[in-house]
Protein backbone atom coordinates (compact mmCIF):
# COMPACT_ATOMS: atom_id res chain seq x y z
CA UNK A 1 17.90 48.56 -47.63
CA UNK A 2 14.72 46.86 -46.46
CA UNK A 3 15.40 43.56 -48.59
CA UNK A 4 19.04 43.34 -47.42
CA UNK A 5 17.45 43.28 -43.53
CA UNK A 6 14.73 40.65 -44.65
CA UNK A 7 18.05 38.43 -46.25
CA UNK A 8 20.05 38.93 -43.02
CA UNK A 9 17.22 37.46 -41.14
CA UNK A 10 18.11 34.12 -39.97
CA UNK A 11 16.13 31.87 -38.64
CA UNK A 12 16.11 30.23 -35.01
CA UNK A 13 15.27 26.75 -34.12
CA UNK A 14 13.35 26.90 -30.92
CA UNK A 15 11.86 23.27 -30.56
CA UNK A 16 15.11 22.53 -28.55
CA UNK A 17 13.88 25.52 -25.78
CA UNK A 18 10.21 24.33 -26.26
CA UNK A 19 11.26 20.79 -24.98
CA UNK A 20 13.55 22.43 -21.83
CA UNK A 21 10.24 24.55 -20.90
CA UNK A 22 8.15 21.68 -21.20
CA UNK A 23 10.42 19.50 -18.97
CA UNK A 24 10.38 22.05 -16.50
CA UNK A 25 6.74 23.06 -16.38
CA UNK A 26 6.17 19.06 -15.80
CA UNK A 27 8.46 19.18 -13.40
CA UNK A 28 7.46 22.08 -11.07
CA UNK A 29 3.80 20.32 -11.42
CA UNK A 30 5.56 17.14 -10.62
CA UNK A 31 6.86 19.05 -7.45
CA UNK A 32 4.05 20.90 -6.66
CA UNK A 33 1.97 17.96 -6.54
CA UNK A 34 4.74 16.29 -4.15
CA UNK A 35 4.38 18.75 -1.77
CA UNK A 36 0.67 18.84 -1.27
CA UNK A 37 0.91 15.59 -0.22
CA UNK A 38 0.94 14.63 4.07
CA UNK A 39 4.60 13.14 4.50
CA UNK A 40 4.63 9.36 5.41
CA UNK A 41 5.74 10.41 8.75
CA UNK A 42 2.69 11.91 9.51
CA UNK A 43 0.58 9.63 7.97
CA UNK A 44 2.12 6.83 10.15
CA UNK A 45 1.82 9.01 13.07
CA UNK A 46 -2.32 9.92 12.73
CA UNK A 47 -2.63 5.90 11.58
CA UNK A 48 -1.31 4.85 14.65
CA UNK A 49 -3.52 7.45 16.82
CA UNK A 50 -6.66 6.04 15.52
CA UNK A 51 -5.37 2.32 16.02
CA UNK A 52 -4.70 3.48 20.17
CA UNK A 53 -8.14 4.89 20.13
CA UNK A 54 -9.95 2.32 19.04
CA UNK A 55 -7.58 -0.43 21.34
CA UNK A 56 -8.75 1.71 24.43
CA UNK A 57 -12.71 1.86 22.95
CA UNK A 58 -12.59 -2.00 22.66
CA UNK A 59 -10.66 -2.31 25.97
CA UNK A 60 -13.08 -0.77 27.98
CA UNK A 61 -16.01 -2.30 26.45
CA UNK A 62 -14.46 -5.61 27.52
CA UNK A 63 -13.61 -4.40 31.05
CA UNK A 64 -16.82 -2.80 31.91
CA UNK A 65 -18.15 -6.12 30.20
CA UNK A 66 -16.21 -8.67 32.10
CA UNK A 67 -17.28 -6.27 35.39
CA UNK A 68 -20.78 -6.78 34.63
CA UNK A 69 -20.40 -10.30 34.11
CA UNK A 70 -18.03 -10.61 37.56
CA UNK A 71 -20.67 -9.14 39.01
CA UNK A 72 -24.03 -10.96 38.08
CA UNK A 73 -22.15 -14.29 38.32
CA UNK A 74 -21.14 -12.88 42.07
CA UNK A 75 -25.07 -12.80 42.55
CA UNK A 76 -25.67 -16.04 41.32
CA UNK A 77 -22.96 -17.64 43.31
CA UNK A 78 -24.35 -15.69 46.96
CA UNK A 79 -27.49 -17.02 46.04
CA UNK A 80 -27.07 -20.54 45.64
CA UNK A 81 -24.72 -20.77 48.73
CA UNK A 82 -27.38 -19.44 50.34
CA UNK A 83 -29.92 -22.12 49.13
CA UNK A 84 -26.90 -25.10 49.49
CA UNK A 85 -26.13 -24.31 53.18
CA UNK A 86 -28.59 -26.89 54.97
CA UNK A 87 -30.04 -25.25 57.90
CA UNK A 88 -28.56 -27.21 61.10
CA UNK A 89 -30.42 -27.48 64.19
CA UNK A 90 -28.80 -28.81 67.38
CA UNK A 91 -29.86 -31.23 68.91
CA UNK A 92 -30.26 -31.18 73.35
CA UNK A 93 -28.44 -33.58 74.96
C-alpha cells in the first residue's frame, strides 16, 4: 500500500508560482517605496515658500539699504546747500 501512494505521487512544477510571488513582492516594494515619497505637488508648493522667503529677505535688505543711503545722501545734500548759499548783506541806500 505504501509504494502504490509513493507511485501516485506526482510531482508539481512551482517555478511558474515562484516567478508570480516574486513579481509581486517587487511590486508591493515598488509601491511602497512610491508612497514614501512627498508628491510633486507638495514639493512644488514648499519650493516655492522658500523662493517668497528669501525674495522678501533680499527685498528688505535693499529697502532698508536704499533708506540708509536716501538718507545720508539727504545729509550731504543739506549740508552743502548750506555751505553754497552765499551769505547776502544789503546794502543802505
Amino acid at each position: 500500500m505504501g509504494t502504490q501512494v509513493a507511485q501516485m505521487k506526482t510531482e508539481v512544477d512551482t517555478t511558474e508560482f515562484k516567478r508570480l510571488s516574486d513579481h509581486t513582492i517587487y511590486e508591493m516594494t515598488q509601491q511602497i517605496r512610491y508612497l514614501k515619497q512627498l508628491p510633486i505637488v507638495l514639493k512644488i508648493i514648499i519650493g516655492m515658500a522658500v523662493v517668497a522667503l528669501l525674495a522678501t529677505l533680499a527685498a528688505g535688505y535693499y529697502i532698508r539699504d536704499s533708506r540708509e543711503w536716501k538718507d545720508s545722501s539727504q545729509y550731504w545734500y543739506e549740508q552743502s546747500q548750506q555751505q553754497a548759499q552765499p551769505k547776502t548783506t544789503k546794502k543802505a541806500k
